[in-house]
N, C-alpha and C. Protein backbone atom coordinates (compact mmCIF):
# COMPACT_ATOMS: atom_id res chain seq x y z
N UNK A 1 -6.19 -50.89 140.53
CA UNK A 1 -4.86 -50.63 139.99
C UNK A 1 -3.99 -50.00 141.09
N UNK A 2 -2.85 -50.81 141.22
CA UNK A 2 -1.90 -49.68 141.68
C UNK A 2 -0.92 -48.69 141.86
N UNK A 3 -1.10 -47.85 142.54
CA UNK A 3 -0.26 -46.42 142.49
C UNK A 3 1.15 -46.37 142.77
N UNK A 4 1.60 -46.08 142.18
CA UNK A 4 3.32 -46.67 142.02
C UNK A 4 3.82 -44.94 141.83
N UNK A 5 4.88 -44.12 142.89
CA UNK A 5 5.74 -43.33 142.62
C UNK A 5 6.71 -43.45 141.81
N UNK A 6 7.48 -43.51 140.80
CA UNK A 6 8.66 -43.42 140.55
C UNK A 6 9.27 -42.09 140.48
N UNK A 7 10.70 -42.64 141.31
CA UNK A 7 11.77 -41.81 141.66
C UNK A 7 12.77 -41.71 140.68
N UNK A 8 13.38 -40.58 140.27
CA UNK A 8 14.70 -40.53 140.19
C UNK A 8 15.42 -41.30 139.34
N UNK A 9 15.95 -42.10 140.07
CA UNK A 9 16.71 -43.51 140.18
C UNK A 9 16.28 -44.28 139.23
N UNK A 10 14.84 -44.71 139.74
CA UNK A 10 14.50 -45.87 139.07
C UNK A 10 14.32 -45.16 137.23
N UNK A 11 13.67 -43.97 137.42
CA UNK A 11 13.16 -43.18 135.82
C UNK A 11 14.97 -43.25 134.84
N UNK A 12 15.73 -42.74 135.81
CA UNK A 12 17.05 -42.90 135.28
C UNK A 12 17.21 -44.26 134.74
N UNK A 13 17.27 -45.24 135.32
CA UNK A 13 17.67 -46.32 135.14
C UNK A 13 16.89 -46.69 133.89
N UNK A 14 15.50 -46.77 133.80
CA UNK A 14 14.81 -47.05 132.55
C UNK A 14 14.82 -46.32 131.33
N UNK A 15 15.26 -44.96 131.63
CA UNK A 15 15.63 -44.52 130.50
C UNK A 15 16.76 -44.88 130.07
N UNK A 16 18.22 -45.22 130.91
CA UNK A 16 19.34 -45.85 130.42
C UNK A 16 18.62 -46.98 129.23
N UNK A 17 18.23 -47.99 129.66
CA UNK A 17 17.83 -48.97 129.17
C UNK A 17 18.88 -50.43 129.84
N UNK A 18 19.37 -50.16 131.16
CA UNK A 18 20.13 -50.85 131.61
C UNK A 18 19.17 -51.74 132.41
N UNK A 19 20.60 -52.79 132.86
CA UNK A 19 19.62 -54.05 133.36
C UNK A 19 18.41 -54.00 134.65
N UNK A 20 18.94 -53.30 135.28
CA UNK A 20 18.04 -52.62 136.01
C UNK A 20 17.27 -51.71 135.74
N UNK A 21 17.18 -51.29 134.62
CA UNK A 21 15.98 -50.53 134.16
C UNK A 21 15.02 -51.39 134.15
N UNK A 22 15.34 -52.83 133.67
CA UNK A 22 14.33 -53.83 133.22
C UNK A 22 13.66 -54.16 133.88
N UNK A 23 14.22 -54.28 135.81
CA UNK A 23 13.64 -54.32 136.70
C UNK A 23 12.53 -53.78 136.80
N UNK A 24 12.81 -52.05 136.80
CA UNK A 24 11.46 -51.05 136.91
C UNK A 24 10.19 -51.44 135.88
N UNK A 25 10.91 -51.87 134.58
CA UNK A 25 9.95 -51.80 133.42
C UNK A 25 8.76 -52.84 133.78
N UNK A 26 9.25 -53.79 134.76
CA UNK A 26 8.25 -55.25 135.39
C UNK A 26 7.14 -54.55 136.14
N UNK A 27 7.59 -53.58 137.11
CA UNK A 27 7.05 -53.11 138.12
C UNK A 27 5.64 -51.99 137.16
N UNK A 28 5.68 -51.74 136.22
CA UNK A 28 5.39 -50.81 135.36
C UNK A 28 3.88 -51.05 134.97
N UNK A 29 3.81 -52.80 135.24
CA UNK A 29 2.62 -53.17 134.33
C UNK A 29 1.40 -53.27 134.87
N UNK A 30 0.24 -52.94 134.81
CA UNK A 30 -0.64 -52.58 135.44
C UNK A 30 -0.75 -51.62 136.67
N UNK A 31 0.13 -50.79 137.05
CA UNK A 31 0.39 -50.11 137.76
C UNK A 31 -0.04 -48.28 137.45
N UNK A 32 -0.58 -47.49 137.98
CA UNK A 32 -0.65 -46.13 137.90
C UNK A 32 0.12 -45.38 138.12
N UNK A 33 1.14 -45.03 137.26
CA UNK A 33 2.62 -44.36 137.54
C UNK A 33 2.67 -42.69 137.80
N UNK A 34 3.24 -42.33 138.75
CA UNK A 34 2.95 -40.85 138.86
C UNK A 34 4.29 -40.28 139.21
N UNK A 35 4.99 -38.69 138.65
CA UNK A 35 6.06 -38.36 138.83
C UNK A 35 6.05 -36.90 139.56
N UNK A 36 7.00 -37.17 140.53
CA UNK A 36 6.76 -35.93 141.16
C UNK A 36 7.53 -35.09 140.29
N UNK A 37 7.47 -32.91 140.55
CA UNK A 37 8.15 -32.34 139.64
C UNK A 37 9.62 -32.26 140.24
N UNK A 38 10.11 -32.55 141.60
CA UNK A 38 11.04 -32.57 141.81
C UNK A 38 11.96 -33.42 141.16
N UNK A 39 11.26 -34.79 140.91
CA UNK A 39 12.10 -35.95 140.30
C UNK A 39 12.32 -35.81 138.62
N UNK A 40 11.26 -34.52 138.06
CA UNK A 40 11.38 -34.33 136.87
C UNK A 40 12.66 -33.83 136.80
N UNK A 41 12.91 -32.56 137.45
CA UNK A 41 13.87 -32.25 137.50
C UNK A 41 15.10 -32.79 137.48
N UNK A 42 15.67 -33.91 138.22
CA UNK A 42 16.62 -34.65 138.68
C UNK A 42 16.87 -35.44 137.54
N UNK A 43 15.66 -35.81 136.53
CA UNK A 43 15.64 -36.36 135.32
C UNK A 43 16.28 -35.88 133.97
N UNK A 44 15.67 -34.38 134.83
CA UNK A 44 16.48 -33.59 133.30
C UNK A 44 17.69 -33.63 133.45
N UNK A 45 18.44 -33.05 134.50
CA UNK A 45 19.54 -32.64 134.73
C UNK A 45 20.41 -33.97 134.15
N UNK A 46 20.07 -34.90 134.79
CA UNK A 46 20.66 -36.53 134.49
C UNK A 46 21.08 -36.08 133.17
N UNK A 47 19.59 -36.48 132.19
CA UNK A 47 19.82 -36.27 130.94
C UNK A 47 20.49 -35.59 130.13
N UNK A 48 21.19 -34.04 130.69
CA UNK A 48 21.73 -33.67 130.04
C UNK A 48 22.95 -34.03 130.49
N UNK A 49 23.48 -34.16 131.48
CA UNK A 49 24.89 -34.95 131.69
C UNK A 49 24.90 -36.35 130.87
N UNK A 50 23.71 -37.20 130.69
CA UNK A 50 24.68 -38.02 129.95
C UNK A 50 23.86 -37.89 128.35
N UNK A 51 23.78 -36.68 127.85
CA UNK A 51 23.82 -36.69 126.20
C UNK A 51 21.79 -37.52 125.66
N UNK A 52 21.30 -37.22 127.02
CA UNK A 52 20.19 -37.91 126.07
C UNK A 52 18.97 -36.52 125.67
N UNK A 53 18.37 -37.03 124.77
CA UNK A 53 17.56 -36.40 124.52
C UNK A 53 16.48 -35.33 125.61
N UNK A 54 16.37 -33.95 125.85
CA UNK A 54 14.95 -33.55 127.02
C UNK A 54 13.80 -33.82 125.70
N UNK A 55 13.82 -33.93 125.18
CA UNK A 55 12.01 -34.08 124.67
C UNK A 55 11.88 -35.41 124.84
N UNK A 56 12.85 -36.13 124.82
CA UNK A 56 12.47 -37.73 124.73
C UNK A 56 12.04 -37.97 125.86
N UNK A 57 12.62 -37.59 127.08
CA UNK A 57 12.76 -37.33 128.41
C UNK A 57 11.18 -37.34 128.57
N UNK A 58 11.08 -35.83 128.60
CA UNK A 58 9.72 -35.41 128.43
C UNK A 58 8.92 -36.05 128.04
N UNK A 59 8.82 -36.39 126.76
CA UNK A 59 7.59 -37.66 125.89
C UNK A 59 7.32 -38.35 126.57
N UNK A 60 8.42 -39.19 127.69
CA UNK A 60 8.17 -40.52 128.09
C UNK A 60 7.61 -40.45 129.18
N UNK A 61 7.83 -39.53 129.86
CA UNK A 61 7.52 -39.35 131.28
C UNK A 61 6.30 -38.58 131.68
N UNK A 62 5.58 -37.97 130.53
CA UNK A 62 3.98 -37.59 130.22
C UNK A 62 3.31 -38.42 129.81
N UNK A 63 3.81 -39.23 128.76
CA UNK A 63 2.96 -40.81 128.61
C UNK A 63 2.81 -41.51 129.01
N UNK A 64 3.78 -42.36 130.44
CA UNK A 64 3.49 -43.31 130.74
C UNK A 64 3.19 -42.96 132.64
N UNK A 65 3.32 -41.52 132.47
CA UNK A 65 2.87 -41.39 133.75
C UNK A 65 2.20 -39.72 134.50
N UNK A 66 1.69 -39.98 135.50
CA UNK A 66 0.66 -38.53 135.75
C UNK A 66 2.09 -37.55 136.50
N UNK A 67 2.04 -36.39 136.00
CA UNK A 67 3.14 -35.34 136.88
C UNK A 67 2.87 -34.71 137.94
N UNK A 68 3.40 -34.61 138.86
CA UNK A 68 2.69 -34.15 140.69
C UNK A 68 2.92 -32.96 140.62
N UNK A 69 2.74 -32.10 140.61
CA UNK A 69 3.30 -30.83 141.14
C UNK A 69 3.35 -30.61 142.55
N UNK A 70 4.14 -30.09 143.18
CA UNK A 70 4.86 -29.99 144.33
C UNK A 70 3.76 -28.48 144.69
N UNK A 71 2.89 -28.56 145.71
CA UNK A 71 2.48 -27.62 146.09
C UNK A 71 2.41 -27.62 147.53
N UNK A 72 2.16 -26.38 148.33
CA UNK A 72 1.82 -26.19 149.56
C UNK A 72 1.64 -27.18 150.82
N UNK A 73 0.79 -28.05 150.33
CA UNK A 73 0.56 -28.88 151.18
C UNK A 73 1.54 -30.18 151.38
N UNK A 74 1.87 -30.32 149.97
CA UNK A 74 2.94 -31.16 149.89
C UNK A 74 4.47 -30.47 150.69
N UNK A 75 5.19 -29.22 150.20
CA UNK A 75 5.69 -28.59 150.82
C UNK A 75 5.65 -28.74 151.84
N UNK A 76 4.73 -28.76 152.35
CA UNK A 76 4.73 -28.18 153.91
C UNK A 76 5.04 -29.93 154.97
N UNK A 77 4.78 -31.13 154.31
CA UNK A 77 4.91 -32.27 154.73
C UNK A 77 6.02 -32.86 154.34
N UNK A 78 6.82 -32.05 152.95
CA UNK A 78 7.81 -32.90 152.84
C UNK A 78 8.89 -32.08 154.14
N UNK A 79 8.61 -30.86 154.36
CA UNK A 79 9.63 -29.75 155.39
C UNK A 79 9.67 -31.13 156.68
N UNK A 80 8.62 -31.29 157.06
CA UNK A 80 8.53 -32.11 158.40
C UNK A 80 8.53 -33.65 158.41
N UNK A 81 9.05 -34.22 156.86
CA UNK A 81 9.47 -35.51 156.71
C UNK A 81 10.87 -35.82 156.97
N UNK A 82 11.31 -34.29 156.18
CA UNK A 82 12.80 -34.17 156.38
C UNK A 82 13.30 -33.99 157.45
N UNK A 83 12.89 -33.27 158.57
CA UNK A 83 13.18 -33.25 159.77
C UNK A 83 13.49 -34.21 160.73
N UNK A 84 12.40 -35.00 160.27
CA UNK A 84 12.34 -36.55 160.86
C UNK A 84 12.93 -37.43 160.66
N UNK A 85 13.26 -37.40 159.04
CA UNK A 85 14.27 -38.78 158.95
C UNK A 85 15.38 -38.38 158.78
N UNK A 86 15.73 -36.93 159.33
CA UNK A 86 16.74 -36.84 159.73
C UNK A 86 17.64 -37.20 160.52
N UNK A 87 17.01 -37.17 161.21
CA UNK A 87 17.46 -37.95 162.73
C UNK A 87 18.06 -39.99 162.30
N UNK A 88 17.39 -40.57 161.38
CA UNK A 88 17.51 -41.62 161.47
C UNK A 88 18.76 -42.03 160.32
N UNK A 89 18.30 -41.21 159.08
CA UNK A 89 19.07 -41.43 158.03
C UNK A 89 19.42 -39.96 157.17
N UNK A 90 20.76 -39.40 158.05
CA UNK A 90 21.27 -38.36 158.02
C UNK A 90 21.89 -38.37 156.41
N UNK A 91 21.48 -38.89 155.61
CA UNK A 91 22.13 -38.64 154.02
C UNK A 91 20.94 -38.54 153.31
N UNK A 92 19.76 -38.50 154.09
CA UNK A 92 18.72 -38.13 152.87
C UNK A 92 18.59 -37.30 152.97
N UNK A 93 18.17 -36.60 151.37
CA UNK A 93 17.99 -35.27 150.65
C UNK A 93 15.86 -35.16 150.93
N UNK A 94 16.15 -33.76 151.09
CA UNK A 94 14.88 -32.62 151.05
C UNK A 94 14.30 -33.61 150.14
N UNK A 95 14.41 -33.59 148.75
CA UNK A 95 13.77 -34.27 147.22
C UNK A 95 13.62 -35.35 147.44
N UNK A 96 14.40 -36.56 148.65
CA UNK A 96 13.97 -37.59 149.11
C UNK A 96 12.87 -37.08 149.79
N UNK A 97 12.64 -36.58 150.69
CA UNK A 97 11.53 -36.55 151.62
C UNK A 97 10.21 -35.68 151.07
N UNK A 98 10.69 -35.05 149.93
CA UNK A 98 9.11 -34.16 149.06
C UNK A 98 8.79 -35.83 148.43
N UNK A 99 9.27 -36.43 147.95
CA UNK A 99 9.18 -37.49 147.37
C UNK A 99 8.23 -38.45 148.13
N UNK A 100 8.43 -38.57 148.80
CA UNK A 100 8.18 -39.74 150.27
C UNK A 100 6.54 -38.81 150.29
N UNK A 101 6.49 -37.25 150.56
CA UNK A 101 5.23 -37.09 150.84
C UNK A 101 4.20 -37.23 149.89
N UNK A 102 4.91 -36.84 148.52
CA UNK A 102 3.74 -37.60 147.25
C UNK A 102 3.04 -38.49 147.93
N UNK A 103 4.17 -39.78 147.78
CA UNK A 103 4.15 -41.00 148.05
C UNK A 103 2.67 -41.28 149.02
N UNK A 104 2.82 -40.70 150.36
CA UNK A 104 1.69 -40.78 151.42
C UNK A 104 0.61 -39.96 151.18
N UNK A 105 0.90 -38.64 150.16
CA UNK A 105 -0.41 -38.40 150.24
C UNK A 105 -1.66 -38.92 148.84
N UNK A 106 -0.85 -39.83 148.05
CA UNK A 106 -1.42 -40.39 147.39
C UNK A 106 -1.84 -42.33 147.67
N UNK A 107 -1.18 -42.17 148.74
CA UNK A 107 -1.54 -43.40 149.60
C UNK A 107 -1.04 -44.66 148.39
N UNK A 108 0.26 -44.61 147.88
CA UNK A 108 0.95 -45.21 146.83
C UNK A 108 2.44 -45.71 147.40
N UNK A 109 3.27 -46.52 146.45
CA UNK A 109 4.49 -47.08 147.00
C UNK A 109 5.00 -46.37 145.84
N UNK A 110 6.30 -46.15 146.58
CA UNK A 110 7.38 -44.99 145.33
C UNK A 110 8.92 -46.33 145.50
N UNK A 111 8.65 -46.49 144.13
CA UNK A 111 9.90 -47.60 143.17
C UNK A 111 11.27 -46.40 143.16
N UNK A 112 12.72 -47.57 143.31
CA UNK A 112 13.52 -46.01 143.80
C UNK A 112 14.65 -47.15 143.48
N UNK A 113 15.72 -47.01 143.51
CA UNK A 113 17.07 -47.36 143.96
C UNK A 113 18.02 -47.04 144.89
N UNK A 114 17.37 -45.87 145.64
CA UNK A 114 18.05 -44.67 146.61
C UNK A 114 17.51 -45.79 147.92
N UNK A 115 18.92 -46.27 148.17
CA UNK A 115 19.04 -46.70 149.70
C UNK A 115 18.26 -46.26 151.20
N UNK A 116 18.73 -44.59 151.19
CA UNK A 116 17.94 -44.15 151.64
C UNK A 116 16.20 -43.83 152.20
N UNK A 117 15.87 -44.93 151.13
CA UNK A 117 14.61 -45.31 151.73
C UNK A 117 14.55 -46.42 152.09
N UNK A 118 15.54 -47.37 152.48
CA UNK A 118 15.45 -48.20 152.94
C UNK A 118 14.54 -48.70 154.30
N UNK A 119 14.01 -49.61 154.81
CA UNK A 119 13.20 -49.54 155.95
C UNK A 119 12.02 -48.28 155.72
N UNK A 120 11.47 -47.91 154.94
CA UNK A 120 10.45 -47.05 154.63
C UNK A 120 9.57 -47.69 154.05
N UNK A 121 8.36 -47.92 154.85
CA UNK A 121 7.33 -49.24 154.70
C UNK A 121 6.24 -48.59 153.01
N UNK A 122 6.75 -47.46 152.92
CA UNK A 122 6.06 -47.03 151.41
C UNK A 122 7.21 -47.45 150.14
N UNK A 123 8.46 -47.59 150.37
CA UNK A 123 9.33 -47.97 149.27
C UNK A 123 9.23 -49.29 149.11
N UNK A 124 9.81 -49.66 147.77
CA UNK A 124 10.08 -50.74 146.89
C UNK A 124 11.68 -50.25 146.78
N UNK A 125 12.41 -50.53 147.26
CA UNK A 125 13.97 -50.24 147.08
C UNK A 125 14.49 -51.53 146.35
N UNK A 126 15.00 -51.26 144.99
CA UNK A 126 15.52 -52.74 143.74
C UNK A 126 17.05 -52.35 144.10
């Protein structure tokens, strides 16, 4: 089975239920979905700007997938991811690059809509 990050973006989008959500929902199937807590975050916040439910939020995103917690080691790789792709792609965010280190240290591809990972041989950018 494979290990699939979802970001942000893409969790947004499928919770919209927009056409591009539908995209992600393909990517979904047989796949081992895992969420980092940074992207939880970014989820909630979404959610409450546009009027949706946090428990629904929540429900969905414990059921259909494992939650990362952001610790030390991760920390400490996303500090020196960011550094790096700094230099190349000066608009990505810290939460891009904690993201990215999930991503490698679970030896998985992270599903996204964020440009910013573009040319990043671990993304699926829709």
């Amino acid at each position: 089975m494979d290990k699939l990050v979802v970001d942000s973006s893409a969790w947004i989008e499928y919770l919209d239920g927009s056409p591009e959500g539908e995209k992600v929902r393909k990517y979904f199937k047989e796949r081992q979905l895992f969420t980092p807590t940074n992207c939880v975050a970014e989820i909630i916040a979404r959610a409450i700007r546009s009027g949706i439910s946090i428990e629904l939020v929540k429900t969905v995103l414990n059921a259909q997938s494992t939650i990362v917690s952001i610790d030390f080691e991760i920390g400490c790789h996303g500090g020196i991811l960011y550094t790096e792709l700094r230099k190349q792609k000066p608009k990505i965010s810290l939460s891009d690059a904690i993201t990215l280190a999930v991503t490698k240290k679970l030896e998985a591809k992270i599903l996204t809509f964020d440009n910013d990972f573009g040319g990043i041989s671990e993304a699926i950018v829709l």
